[in-house]
C-alpha atoms as a PDB file:
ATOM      1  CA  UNK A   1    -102.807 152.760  28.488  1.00  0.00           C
ATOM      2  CA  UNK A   2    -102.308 151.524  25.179  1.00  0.00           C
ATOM      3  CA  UNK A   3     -98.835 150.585  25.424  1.00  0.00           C
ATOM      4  CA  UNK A   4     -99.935 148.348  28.577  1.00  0.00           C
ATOM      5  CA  UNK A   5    -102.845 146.802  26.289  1.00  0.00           C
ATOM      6  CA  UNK A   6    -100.219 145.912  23.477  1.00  0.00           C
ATOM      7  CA  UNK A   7     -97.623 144.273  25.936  1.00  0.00           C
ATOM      8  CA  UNK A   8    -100.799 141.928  27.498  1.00  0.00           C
ATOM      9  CA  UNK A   9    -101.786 141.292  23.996  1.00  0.00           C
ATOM     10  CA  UNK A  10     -97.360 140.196  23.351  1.00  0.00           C
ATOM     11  CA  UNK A  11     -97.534 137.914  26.285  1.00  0.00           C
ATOM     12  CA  UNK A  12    -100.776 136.293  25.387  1.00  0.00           C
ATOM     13  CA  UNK A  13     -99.041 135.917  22.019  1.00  0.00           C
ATOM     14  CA  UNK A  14     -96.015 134.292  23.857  1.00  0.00           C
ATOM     15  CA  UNK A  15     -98.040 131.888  26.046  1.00  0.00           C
ATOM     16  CA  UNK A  16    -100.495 130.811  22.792  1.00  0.00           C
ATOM     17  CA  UNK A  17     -97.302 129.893  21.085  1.00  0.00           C
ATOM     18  CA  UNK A  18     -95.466 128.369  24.024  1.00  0.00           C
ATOM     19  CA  UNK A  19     -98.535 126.260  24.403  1.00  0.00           C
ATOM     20  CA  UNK A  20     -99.112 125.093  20.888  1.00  0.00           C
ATOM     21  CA  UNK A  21     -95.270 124.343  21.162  1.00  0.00           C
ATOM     22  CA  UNK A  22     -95.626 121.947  24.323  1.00  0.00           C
ATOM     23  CA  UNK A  23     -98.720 120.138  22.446  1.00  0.00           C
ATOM     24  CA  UNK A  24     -96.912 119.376  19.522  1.00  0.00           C
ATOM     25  CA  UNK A  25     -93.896 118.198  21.335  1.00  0.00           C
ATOM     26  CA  UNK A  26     -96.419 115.961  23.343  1.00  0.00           C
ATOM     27  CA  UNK A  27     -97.943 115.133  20.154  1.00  0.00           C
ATOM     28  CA  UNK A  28     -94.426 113.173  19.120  1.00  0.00           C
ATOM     29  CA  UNK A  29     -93.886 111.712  22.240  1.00  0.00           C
ATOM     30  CA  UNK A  30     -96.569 108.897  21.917  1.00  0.00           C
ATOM     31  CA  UNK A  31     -94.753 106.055  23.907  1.00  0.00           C
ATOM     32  CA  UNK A  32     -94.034 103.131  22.425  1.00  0.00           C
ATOM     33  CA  UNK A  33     -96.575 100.733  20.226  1.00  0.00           C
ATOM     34  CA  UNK A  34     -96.948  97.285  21.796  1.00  0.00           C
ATOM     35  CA  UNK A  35     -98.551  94.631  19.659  1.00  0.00           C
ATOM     36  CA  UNK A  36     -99.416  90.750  19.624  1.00  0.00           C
ATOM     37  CA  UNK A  37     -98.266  88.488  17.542  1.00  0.00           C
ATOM     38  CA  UNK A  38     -99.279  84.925  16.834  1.00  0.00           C
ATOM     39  CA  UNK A  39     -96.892  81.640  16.155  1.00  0.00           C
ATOM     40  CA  UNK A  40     -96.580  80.061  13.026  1.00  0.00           C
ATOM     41  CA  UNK A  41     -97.720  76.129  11.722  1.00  0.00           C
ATOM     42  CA  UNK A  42     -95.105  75.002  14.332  1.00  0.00           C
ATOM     43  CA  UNK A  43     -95.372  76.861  17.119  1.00  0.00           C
ATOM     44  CA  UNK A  44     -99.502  77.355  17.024  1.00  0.00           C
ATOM     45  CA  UNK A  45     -99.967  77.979  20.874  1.00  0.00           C
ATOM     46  CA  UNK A  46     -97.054  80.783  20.857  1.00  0.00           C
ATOM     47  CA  UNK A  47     -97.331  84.479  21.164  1.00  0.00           C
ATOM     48  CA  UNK A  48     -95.398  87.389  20.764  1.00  0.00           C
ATOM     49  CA  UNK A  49     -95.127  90.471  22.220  1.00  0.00           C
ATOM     50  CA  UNK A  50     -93.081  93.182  20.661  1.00  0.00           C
ATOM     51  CA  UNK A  51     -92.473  96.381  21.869  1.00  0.00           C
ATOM     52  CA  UNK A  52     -90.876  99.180  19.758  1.00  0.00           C
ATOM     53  CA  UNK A  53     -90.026 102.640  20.336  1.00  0.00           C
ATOM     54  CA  UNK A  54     -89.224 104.093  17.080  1.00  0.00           C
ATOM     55  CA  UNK A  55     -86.518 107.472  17.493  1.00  0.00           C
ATOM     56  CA  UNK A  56     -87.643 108.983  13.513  1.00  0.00           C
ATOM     57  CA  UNK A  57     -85.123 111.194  13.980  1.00  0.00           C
ATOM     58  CA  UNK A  58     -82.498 108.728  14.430  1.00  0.00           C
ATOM     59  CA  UNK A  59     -83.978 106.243  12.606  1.00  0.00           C
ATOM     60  CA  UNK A  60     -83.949 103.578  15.612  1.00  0.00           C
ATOM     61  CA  UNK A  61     -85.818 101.617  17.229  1.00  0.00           C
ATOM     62  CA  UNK A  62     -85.472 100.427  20.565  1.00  0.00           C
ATOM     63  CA  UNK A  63     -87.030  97.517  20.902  1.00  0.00           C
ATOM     64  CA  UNK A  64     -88.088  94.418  23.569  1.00  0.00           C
ATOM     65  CA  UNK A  65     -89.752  90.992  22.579  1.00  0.00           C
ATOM     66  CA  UNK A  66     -91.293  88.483  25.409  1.00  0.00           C
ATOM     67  CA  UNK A  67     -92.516  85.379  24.119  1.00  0.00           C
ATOM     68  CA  UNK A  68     -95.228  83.270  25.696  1.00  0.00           C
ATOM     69  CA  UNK A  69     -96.184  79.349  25.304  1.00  0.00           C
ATOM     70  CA  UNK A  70     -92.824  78.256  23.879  1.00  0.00           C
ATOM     71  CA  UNK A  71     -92.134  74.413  23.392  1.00  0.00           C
ATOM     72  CA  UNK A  72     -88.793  73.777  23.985  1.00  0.00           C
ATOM     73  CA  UNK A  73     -86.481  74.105  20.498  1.00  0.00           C
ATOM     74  CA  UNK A  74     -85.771  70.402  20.132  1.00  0.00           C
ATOM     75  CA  UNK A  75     -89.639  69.802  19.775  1.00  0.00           C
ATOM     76  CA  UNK A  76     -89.661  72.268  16.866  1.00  0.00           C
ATOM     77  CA  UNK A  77     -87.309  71.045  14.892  1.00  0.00           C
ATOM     78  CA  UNK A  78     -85.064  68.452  15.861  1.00  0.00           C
ATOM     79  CA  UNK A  79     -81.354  69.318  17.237  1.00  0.00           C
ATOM     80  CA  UNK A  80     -82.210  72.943  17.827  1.00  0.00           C
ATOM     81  CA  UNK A  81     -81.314  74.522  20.933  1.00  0.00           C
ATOM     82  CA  UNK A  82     -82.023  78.329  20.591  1.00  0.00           C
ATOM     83  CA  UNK A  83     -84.746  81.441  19.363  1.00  0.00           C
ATOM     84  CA  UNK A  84     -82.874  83.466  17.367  1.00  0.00           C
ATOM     85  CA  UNK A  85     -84.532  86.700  16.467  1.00  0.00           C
ATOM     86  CA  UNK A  86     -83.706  88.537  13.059  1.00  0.00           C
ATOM     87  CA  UNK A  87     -84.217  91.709  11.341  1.00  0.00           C
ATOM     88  CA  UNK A  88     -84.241  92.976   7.275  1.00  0.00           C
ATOM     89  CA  UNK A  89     -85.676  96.719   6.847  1.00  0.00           C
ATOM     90  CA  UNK A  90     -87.419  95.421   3.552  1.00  0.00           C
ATOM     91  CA  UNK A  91     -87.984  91.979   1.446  1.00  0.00           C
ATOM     92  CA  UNK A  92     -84.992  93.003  -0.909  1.00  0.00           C
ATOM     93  CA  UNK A  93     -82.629  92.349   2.087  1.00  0.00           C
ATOM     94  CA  UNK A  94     -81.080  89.851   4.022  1.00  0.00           C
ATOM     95  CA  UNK A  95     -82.012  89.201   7.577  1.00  0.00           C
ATOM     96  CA  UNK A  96     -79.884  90.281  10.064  1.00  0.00           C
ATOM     97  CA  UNK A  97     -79.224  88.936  13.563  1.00  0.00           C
ATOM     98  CA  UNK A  98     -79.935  91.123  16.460  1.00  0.00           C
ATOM     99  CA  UNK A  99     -80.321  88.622  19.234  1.00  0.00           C
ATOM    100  CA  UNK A 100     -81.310  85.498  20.904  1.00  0.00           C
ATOM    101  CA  UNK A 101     -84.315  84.548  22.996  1.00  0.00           C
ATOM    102  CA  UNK A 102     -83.558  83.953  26.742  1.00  0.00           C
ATOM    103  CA  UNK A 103     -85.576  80.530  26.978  1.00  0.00           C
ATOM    104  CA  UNK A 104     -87.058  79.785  30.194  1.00  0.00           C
ATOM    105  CA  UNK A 105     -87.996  75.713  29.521  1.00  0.00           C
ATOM    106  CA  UNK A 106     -90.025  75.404  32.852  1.00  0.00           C
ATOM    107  CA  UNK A 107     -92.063  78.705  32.142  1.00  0.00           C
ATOM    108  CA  UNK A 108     -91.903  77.608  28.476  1.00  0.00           C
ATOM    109  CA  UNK A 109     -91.084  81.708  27.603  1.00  0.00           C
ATOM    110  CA  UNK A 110     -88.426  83.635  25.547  1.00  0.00           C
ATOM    111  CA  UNK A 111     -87.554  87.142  26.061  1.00  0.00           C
ATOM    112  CA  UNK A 112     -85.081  89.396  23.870  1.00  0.00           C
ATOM    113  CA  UNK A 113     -84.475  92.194  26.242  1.00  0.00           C
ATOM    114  CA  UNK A 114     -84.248  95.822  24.965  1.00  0.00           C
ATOM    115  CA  UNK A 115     -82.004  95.974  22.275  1.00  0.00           C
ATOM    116  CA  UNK A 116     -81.771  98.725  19.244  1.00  0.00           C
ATOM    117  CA  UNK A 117     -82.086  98.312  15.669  1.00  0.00           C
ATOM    118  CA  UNK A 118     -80.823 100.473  13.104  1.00  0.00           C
ATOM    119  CA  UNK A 119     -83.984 100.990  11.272  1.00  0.00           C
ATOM    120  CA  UNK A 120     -87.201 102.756  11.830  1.00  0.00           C
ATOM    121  CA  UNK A 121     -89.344 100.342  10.355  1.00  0.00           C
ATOM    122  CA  UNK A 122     -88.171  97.050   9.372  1.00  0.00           C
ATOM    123  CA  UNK A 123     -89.582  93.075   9.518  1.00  0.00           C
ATOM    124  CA  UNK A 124     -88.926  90.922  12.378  1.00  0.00           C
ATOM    125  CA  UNK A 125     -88.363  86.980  12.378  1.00  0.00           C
ATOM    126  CA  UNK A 126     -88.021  84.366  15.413  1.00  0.00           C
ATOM    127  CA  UNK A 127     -86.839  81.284  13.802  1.00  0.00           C
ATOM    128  CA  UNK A 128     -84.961  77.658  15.762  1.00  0.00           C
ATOM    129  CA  UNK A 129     -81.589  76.792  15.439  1.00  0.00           C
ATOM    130  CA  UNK A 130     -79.113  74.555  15.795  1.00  0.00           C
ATOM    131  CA  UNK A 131     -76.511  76.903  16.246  1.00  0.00           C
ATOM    132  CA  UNK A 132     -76.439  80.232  18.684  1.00  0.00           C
ATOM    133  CA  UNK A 133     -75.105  82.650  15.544  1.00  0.00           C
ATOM    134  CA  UNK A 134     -76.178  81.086  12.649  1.00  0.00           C
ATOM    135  CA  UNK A 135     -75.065  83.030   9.464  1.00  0.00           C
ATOM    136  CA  UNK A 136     -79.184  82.794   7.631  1.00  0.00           C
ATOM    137  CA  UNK A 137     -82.704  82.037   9.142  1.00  0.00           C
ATOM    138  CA  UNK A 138     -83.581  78.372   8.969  1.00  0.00           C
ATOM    139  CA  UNK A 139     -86.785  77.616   7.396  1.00  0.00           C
ATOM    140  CA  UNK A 140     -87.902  77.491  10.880  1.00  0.00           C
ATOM    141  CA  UNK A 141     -89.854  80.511  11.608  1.00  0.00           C
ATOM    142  CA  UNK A 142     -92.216  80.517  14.647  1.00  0.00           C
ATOM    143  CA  UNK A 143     -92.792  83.729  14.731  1.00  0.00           C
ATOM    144  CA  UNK A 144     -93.308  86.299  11.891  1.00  0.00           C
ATOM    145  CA  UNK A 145     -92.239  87.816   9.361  1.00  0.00           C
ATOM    146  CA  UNK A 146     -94.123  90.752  10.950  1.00  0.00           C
ATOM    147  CA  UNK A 147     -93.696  94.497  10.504  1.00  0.00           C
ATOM    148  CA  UNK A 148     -92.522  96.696  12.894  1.00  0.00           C
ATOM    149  CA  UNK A 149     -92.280 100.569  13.641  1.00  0.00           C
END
């Protein structure tokens, strides 16, 4: 009998640990975060809406921004054509291009489909330009500088 009792009380063991196991792996599978942000002095009405999902391991993050109540570049600042979206993992960098809004002018929306970023946490910035891959942000930021991850 008692060597029955000790291999119940072994598996019980092995499912208690196999469960903590699965609730801490559950535990670091939160999703993404999804959060709002609101549009500068020259964009007022706009909104953003980030998505990141942040790989700590890898230190990525995969990340999607959709843009709502966009007016059209020109209105912004005058000559500009596109939304470019940047990226700096802290205030002692420079920002870094990762993409450029899709503008739909009759929806008046921009969205930067999933892309990945090098970084886990880092600041974004949605700025007009003139140009499609300018080499700097222009001092035309309508969205941000926000954190992220």
């Amino acid at each position: 009998m008692k060597h029955v009792d000790a291999g119940r009380r072994g598996d019980r063991r092995i499912g208690l640990t196999l469960a903590l196991l699965a609730s801490m792996a559950l535990a670091g599978c939160a999703g993404p975060s999804e959060h709002t942000v609101e549009g500068t002095q020259l964009a007022p009405g706009a909104d953003a809406h980030i998505t990141a999902d942040v790989d700590s391991d890898a230190a990525t993050t995969r990340l999607a921004v959709d843009v709502v109540h966009l007016p059209p570049p020109a209105r912004i600042t005058a000559g500009s054509k596109h939304f470019v979206v940047w990226q700096r993992p802290s205030s002692d960098t420079p920002w870094r291009r990762i993409g450029v809004l899709a503008y739909d002018a009759d929806d008046r929306d921009g969205r930067l489909v999933e892309t990945t970023v090098p970084y886990a946490s880092f600041e974004l910035l949605i700025t007009v330009e003139q140009q499609i891959n300018p080499q700097s942000p222009s001092s035309a930021a309508i969205i941000g500088p926000t954190p992220v991850g």
